[in-house]
Protein backbone atom coordinates (compact mmCIF):
# COMPACT_ATOMS: atom_id res chain seq x y z
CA UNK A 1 -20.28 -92.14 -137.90
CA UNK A 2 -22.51 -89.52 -136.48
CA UNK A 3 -20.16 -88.18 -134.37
CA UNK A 4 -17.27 -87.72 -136.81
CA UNK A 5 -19.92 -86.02 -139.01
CA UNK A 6 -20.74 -83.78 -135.80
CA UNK A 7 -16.86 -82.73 -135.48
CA UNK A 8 -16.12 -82.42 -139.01
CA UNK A 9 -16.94 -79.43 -141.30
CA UNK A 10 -17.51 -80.83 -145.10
CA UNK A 11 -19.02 -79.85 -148.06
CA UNK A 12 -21.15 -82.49 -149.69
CA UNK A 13 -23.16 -81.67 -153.24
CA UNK A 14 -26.08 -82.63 -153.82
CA UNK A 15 -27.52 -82.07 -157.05
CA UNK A 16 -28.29 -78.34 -157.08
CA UNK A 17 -28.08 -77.64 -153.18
CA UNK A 18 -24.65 -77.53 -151.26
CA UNK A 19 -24.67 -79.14 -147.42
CA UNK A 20 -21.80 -77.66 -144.91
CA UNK A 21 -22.26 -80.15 -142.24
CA UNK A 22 -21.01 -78.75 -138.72
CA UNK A 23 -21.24 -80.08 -135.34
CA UNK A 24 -24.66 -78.83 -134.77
CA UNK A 25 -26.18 -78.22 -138.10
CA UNK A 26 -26.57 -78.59 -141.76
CA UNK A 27 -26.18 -74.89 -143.33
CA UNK A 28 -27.77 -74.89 -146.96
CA UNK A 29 -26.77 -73.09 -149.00
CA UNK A 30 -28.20 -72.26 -152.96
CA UNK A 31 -25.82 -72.99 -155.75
CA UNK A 32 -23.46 -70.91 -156.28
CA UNK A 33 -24.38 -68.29 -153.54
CA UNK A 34 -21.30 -67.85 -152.35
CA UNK A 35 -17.87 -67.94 -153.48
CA UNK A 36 -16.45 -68.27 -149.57
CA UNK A 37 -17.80 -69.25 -146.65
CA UNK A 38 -15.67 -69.83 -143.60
CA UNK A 39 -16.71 -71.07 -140.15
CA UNK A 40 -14.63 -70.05 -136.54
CA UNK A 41 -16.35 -70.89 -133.64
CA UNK A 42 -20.02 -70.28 -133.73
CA UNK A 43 -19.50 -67.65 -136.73
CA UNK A 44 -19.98 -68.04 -140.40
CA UNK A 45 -18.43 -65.62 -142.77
CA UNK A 46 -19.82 -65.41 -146.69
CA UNK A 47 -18.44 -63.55 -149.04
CA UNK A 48 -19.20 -63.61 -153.11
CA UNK A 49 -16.14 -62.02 -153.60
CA UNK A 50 -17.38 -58.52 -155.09
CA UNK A 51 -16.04 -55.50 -154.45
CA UNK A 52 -17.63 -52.07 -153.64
CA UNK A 53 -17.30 -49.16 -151.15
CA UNK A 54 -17.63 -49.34 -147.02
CA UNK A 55 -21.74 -48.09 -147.72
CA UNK A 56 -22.30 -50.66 -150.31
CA UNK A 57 -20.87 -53.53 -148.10
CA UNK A 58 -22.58 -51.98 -144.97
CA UNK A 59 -26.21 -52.08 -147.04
CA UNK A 60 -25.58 -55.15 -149.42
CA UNK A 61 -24.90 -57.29 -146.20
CA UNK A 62 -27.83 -55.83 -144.41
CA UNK A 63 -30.05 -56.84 -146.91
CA UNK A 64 -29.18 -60.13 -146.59
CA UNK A 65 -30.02 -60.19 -142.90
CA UNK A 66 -26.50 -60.06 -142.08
CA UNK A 67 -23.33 -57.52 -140.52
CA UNK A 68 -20.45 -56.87 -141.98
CA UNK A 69 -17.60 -59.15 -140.80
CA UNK A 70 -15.79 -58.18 -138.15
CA UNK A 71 -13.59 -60.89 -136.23
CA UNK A 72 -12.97 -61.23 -132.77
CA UNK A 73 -10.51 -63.17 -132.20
CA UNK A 74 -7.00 -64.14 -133.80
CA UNK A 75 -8.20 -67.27 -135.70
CA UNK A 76 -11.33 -65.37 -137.18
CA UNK A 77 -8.99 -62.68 -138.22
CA UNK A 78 -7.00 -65.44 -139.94
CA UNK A 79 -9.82 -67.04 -141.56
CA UNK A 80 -11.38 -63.86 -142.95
CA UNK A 81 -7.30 -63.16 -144.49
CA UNK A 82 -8.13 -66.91 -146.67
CA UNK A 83 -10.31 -64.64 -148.70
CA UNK A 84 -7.19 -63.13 -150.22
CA UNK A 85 -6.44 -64.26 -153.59
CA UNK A 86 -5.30 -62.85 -156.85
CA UNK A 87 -6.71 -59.53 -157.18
CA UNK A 88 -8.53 -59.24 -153.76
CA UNK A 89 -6.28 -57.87 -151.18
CA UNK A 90 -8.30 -56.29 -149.15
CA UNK A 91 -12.02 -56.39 -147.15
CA UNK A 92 -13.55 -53.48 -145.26
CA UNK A 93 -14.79 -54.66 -141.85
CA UNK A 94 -17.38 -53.48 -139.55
CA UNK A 95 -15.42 -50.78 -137.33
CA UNK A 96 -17.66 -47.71 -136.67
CA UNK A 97 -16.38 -44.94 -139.57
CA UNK A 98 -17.37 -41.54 -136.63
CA UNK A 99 -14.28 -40.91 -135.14
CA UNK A 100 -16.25 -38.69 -132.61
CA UNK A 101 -18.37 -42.27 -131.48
CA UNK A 102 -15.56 -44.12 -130.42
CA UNK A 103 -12.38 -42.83 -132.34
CA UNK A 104 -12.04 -46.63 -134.21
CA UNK A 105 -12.60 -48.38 -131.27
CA UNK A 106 -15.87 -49.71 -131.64
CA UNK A 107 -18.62 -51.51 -134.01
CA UNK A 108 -20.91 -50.03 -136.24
CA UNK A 109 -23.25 -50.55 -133.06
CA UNK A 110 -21.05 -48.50 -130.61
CA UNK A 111 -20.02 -51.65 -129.08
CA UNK A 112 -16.10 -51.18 -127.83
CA UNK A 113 -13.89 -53.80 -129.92
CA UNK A 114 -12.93 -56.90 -128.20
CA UNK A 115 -10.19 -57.59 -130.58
CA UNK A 116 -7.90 -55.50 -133.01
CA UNK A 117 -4.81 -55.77 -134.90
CA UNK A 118 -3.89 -52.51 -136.12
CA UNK A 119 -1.43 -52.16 -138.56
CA UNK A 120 1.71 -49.75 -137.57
CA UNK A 121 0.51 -46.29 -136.99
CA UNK A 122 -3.26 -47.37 -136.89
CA UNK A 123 -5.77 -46.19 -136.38
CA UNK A 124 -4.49 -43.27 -137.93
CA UNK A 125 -5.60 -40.13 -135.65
CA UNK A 126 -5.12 -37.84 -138.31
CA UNK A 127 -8.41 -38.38 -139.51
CA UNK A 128 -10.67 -36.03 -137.81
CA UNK A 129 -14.87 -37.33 -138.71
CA UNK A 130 -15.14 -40.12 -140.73
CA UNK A 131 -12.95 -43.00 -141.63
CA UNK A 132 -13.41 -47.11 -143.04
CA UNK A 133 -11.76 -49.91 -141.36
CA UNK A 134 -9.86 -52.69 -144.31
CA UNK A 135 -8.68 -56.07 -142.93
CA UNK A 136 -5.16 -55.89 -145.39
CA UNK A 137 -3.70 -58.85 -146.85
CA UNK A 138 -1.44 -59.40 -144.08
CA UNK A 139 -4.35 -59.40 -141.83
CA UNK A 140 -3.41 -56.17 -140.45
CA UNK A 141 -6.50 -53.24 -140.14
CA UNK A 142 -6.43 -49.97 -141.26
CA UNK A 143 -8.41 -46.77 -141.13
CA UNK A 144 -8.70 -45.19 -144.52
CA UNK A 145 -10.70 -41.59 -145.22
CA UNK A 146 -11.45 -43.10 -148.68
CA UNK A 147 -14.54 -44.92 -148.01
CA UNK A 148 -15.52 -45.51 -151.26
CA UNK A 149 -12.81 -47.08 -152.65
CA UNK A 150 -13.87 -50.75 -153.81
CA UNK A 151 -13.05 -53.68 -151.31
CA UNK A 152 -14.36 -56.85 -151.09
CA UNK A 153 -17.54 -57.64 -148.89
CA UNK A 154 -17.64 -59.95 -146.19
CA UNK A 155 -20.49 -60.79 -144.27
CA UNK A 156 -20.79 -62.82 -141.00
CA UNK A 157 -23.72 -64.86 -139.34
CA UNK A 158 -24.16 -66.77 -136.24
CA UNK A 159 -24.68 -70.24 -136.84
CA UNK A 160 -28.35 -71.69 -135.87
CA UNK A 161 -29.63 -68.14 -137.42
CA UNK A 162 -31.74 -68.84 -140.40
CA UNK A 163 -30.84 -65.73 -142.84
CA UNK A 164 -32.64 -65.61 -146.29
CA UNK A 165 -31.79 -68.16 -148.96
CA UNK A 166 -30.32 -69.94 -146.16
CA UNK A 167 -32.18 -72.79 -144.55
CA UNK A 168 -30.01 -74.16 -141.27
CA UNK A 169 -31.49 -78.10 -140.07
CA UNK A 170 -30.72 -80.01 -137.33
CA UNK A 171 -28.53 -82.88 -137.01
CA UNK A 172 -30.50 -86.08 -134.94
């Protein structure tokens, strides 16, 4: 019934479009265009699972009208950490890199974090200007001067937010 379908999140294929059905919407999404998607809350997170440096992800989710993930809360966090498989252990997330505008304690937008989970020792204060933010394996986060080693890219969205190559309809 309606209502199920409204609690339930499911993936139904259609011949070449893909339907996540949530309790509001119906995100579509083109074949193939993303290798994980995850929904917490009001928040999507896509990812195709590529790898690149704390720039690239920064720009390559930008152009898709999207941020870089960052979660904010412990089940987000959690989610994003489902990502993890084989060879990917690792995702940078969207903490501001200037350790003079905020010292790793707020977005790329100067916004203070509502959430962290620092690994031991984190964020490392030894690093005096710039540093990236990964979400490890274990879920933990970690400040790392070597921004341009390769990570995987994860991107987040509100729900309801039409983004391109992403139509969002509503459910009557």
């Amino acid at each position: 019934d309606l209502e199920t379908l409204k609690l339930t999140l499911a993936t139904l294929k259609l011949g070449k479009q893909t339907f996540l059905f949530t309790s509001t919407v119906v995100l579509l999404i083109k074949p193939n265009y993303y290798d994980f998607v995850r929904r917490v809350g009001q928040r999507y997170f896509v990812s195709y699972k590529k790898e690149g440096s704390f720039s690239k992800a920064v720009e390559f989710c930008s152009q898709q009208g999207l941020e870089l993930a960052l979660p904010q809360n412990e089940d987000e966090n959690s989610a994003l950490t489902q990502l993890f498989v084989k060879d990917i252990k690792k995702a940078w997330i969207n903490v501001n890199n200037n350790k003079a505008e905020g010292n790793f304690q707020a977005d790329m937008k100067n916004k203070p974090l509502s959430f962290t989970k620092w690994a031991e020792g984190q964020p490392d204060t030894t690093i005096q200007t710039t540093g990236c933010t990964l979400l490890l394996e274990k879920g933990m986060w970690e400040v790392t001067q070597e921004c341009s080693v390769n990570a995987c890219i994860v991107c987040q969205m509100q729900s309801g937010i039409p983004k391109p190559d992403v139509g969002i309809m509503t459910i009557v």
